[in-house]
C-alpha atoms as a PDB file:
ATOM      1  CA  UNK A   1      85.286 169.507 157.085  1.00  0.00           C
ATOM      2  CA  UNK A   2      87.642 167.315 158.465  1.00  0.00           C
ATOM      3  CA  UNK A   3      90.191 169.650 160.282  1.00  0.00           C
ATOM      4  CA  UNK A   4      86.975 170.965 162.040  1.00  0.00           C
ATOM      5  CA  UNK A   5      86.628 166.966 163.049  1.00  0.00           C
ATOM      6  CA  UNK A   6      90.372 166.821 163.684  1.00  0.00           C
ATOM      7  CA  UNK A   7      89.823 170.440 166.132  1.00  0.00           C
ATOM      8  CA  UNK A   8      87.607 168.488 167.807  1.00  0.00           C
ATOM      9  CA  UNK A   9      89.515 165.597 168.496  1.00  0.00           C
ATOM     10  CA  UNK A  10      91.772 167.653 169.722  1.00  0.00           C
ATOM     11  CA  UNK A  11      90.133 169.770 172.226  1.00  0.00           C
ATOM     12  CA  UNK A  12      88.723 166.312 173.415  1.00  0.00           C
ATOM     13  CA  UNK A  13      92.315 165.676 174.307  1.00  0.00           C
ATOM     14  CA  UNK A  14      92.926 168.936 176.355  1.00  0.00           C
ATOM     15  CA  UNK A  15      95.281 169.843 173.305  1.00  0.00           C
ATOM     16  CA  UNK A  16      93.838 173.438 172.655  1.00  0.00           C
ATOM     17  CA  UNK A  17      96.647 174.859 170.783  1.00  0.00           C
ATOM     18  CA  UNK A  18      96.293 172.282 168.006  1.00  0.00           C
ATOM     19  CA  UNK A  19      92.577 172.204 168.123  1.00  0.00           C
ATOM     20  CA  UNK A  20      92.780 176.361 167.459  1.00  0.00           C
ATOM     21  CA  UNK A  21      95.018 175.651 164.621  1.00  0.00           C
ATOM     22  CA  UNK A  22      93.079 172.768 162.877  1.00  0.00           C
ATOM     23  CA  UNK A  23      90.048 175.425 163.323  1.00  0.00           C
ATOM     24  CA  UNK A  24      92.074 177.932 161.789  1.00  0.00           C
ATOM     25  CA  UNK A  25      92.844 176.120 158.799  1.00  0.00           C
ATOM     26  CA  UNK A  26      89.086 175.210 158.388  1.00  0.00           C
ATOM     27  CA  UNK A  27      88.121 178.581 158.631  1.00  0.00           C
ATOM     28  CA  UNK A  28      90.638 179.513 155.644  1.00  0.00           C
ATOM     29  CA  UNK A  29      89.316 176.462 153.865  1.00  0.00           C
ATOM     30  CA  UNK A  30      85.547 176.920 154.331  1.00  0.00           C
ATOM     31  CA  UNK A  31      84.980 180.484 156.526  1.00  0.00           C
ATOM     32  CA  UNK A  32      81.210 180.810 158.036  1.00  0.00           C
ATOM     33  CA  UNK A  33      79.256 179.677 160.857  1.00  0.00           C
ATOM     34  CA  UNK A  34      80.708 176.242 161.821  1.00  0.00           C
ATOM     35  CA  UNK A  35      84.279 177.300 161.924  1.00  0.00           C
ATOM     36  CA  UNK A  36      83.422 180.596 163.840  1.00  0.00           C
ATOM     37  CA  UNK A  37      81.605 178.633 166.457  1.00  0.00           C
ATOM     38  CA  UNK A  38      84.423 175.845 166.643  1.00  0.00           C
ATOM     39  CA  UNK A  39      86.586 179.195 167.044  1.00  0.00           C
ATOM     40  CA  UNK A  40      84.502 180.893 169.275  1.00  0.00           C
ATOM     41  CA  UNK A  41      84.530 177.372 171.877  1.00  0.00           C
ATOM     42  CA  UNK A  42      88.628 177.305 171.709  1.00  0.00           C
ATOM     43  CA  UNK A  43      88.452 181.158 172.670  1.00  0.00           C
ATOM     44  CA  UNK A  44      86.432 180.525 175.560  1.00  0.00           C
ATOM     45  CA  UNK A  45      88.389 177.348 176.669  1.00  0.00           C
ATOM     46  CA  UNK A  46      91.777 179.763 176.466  1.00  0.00           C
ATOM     47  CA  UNK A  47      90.116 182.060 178.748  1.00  0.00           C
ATOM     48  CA  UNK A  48      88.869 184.700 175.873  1.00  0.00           C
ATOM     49  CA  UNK A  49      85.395 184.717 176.759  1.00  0.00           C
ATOM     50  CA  UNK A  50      84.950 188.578 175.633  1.00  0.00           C
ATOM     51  CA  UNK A  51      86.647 186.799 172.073  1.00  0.00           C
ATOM     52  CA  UNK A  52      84.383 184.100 172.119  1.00  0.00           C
ATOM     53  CA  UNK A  53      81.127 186.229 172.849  1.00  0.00           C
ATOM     54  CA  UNK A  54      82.373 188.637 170.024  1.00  0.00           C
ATOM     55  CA  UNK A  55      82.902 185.650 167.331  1.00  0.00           C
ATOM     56  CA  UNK A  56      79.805 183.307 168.427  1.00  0.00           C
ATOM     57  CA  UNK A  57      77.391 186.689 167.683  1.00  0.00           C
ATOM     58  CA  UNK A  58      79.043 187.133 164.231  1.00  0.00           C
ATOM     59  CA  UNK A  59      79.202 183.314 163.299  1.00  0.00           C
ATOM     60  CA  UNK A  60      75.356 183.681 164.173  1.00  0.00           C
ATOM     61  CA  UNK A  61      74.850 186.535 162.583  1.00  0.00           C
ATOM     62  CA  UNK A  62      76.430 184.765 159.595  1.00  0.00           C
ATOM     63  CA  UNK A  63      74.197 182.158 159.749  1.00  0.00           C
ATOM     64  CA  UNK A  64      71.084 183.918 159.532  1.00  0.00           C
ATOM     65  CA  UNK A  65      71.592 183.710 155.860  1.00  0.00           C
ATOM     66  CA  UNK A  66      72.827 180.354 155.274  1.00  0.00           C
ATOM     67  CA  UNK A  67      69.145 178.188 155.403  1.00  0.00           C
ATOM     68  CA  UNK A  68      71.210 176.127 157.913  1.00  0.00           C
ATOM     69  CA  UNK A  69      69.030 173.760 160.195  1.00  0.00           C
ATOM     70  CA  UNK A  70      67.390 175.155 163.133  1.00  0.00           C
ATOM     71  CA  UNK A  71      68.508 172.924 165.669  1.00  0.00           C
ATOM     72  CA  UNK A  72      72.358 174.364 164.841  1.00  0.00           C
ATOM     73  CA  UNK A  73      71.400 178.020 165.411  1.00  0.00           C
ATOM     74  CA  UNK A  74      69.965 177.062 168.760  1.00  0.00           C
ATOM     75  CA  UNK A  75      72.707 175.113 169.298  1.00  0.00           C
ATOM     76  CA  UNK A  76      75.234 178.284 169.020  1.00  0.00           C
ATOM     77  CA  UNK A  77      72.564 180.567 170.804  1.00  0.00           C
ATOM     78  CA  UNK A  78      72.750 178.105 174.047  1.00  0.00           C
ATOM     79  CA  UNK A  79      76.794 178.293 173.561  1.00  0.00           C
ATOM     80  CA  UNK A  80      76.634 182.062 173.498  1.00  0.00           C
ATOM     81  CA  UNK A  81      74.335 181.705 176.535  1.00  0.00           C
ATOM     82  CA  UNK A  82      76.637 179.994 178.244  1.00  0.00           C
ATOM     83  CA  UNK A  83      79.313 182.332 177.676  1.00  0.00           C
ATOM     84  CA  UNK A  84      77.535 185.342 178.771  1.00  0.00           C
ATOM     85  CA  UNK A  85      76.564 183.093 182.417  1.00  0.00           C
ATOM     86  CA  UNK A  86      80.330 182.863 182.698  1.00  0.00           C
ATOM     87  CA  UNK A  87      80.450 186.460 182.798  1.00  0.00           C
ATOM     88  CA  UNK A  88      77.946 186.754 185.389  1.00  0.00           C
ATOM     89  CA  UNK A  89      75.905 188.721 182.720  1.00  0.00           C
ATOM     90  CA  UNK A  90      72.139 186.583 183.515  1.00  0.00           C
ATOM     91  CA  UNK A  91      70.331 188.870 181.452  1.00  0.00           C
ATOM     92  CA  UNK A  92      71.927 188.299 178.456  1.00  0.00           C
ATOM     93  CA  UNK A  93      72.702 184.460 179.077  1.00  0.00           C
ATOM     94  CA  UNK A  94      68.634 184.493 179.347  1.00  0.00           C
ATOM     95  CA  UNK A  95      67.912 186.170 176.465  1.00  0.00           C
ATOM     96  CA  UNK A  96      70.548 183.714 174.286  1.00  0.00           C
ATOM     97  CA  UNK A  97      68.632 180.394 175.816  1.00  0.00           C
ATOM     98  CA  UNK A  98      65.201 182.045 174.783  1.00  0.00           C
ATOM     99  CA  UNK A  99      66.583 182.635 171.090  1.00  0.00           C
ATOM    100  CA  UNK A 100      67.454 179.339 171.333  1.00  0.00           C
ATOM    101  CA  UNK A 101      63.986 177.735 172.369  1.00  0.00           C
ATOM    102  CA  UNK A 102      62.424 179.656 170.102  1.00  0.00           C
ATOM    103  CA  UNK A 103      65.004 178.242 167.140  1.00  0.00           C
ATOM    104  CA  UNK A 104      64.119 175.309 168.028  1.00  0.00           C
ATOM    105  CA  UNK A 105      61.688 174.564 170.631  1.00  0.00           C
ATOM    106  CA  UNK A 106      62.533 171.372 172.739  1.00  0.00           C
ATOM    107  CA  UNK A 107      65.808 172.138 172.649  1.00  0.00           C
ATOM    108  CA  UNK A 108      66.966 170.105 176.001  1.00  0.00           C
ATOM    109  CA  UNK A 109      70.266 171.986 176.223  1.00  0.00           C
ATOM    110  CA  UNK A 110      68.304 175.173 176.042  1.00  0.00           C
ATOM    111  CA  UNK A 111      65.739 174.099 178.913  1.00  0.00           C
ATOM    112  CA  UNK A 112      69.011 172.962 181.435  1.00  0.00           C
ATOM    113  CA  UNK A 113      70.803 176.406 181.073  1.00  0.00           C
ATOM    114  CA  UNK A 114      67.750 178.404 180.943  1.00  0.00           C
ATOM    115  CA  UNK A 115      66.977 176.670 184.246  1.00  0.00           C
ATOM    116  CA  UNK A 116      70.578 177.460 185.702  1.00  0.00           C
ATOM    117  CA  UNK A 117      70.024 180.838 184.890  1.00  0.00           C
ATOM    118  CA  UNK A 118      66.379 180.383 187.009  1.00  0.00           C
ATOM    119  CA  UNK A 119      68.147 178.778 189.811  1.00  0.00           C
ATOM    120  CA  UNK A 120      71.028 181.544 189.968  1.00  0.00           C
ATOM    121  CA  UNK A 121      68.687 183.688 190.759  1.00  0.00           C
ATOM    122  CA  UNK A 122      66.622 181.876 193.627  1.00  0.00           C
ATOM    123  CA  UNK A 123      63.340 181.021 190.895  1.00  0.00           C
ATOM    124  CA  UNK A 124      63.445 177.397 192.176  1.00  0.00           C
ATOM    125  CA  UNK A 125      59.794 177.006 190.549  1.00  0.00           C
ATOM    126  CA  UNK A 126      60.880 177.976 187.383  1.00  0.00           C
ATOM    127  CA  UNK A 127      64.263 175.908 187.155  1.00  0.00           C
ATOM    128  CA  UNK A 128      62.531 172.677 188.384  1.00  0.00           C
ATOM    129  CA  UNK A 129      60.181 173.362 185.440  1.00  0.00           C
ATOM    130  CA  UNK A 130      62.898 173.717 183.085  1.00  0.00           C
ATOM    131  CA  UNK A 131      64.867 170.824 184.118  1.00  0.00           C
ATOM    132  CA  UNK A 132      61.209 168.575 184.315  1.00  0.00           C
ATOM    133  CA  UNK A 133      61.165 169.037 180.416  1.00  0.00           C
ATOM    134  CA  UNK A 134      64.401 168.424 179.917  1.00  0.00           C
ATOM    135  CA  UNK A 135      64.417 165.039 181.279  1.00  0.00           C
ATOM    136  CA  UNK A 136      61.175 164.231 179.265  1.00  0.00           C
ATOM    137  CA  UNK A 137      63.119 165.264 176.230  1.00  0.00           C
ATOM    138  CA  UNK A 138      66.564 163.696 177.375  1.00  0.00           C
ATOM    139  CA  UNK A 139      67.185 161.973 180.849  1.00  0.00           C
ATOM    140  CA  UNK A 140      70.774 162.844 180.904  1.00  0.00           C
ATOM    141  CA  UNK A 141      71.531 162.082 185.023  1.00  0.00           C
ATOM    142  CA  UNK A 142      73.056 165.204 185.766  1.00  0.00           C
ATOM    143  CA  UNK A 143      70.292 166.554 185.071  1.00  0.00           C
ATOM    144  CA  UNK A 144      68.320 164.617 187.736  1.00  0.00           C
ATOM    145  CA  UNK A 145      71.019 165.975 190.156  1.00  0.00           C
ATOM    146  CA  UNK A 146      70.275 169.585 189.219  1.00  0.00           C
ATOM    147  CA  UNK A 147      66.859 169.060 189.545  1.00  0.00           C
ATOM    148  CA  UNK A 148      67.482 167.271 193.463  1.00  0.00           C
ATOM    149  CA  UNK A 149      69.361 170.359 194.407  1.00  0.00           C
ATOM    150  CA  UNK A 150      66.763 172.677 193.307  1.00  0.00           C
ATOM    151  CA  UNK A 151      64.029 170.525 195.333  1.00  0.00           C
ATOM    152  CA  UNK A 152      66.372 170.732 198.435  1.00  0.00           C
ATOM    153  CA  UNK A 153      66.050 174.453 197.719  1.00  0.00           C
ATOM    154  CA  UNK A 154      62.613 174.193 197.717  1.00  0.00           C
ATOM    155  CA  UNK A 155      61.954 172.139 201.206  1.00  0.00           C
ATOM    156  CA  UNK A 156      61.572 168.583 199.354  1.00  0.00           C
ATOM    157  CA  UNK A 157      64.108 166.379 200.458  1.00  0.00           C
ATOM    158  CA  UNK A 158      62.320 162.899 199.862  1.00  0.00           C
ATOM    159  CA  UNK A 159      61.902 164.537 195.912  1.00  0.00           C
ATOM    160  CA  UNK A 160      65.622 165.465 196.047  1.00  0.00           C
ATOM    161  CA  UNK A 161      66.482 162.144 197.374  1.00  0.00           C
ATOM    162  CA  UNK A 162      64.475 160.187 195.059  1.00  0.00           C
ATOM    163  CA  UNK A 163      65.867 162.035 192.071  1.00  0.00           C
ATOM    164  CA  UNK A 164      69.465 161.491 193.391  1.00  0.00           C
ATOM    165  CA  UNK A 165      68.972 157.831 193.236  1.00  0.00           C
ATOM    166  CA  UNK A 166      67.564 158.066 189.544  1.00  0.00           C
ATOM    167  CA  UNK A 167      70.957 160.139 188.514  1.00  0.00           C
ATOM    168  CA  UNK A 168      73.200 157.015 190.116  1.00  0.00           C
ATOM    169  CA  UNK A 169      71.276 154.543 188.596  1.00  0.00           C
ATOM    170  CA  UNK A 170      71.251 156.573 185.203  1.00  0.00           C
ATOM    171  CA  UNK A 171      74.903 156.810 185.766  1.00  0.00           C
ATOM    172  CA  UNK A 172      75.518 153.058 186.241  1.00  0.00           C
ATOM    173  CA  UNK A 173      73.144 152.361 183.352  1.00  0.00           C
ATOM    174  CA  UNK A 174      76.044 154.783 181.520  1.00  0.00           C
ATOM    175  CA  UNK A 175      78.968 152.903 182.966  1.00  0.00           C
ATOM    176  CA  UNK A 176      77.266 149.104 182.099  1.00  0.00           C
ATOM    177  CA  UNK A 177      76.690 150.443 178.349  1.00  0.00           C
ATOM    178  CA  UNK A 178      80.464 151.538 178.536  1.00  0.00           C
ATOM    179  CA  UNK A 179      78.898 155.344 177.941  1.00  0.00           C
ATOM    180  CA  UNK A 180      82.119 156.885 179.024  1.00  0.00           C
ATOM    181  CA  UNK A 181      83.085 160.126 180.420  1.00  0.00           C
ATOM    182  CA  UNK A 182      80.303 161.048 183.031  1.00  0.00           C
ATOM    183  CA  UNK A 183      81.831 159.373 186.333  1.00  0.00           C
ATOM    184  CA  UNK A 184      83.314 163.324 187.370  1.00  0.00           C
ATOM    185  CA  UNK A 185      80.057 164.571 187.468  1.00  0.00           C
ATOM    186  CA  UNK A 186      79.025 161.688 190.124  1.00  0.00           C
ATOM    187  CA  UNK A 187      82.700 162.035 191.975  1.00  0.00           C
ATOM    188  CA  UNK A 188      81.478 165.941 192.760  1.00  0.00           C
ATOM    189  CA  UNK A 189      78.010 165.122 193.445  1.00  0.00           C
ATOM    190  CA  UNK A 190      79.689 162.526 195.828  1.00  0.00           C
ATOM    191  CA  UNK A 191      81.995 165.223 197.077  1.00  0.00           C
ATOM    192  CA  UNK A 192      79.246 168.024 197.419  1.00  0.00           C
ATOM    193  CA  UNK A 193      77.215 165.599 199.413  1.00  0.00           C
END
């Protein structure tokens, strides 16, 4: 649908009011599951989580009867997840990146908040697990950092070290192959440490 293309666009922008109206007219144009999640994501970027939890459930619940691919249900299971962690609500957030995983099993977005949820609440064992499988499946480099903070946790700092220097070589790697938009993820890391 190409307002739902032109929403995003916009939120890529930071321009949320027209993002929420391109989504709007999608939603009048086609209603169901991809303009309820779009939706649902502008809610929670306005600061309507409770909005956003309420309208990623139904678009979800709409899906259920749409024979739409498996890797999109997961997708908006891991968003609702990620909702509910912003809440502070674990439980549910961990219940949401199950469903998700077991949408669609090696879903790497799944693993990495299923493992925040793990390392929120102190299961460093778990989390480095998690995040070990989701670098198999996608070595994104932030998630190399995650992983060297939850080895620090764990009383590992030549791991945590090692893994650091993957995530800024995986970030130059980014930078060489003009893969934009990472460098504020190393510019924290840089500031944390």
């Amino acid at each position: 649908i190409p307002y739902g293309v032109l929403g995003d666009a916009y939120i890529e922008l930071g321009m949320y009011d027209e993002a929420e109206r391109a989504y709007l007219t999608a939603s009048m144009i086609a209603p169901g599951f991809f303009s309820g999640t779009r939706i649902a994501q502008i809610k929670d970027l306005k600061g309507d989580t409770k909005g956003a939890i309420e309208l990623m459930n139904n678009s979800i619940q709409l899906a259920s009867g749409q024979n739409l691919p498996a890797e999109n249900i997961a997708w908006a299971k891991v968003m609702l997840g990620s909702f509910y962690f912003k809440t502070g609500d674990l439980e549910k957030a961990e219940k949401s990146y199950e469903e998700a995983l077991q949408s669609f099993n090696n879903h790497y977005l799944a693993m990495e908040h299923l493992a925040d949820v793990y390392t929120a609440r102190g299961d460093y064992e778990k989390a480095a697990a998690l995040y070990e499988r989701a670098l198999e499946l996608n070595p994104k480099p932030h998630y190399y950092l995650k992983l060297g903070e939850v080895y620090e946790k764990l009383g590992r700092p030549a791991k945590s070290k090692e893994l650091y220097g993957k995530a800024e070589a995986r970030y130059k790697e980014y930078a060489e192959s003009g893969i934009k938009g990472h460098s504020r993820e190393l510019v924290l890391f840089y500031a944390d440490k």
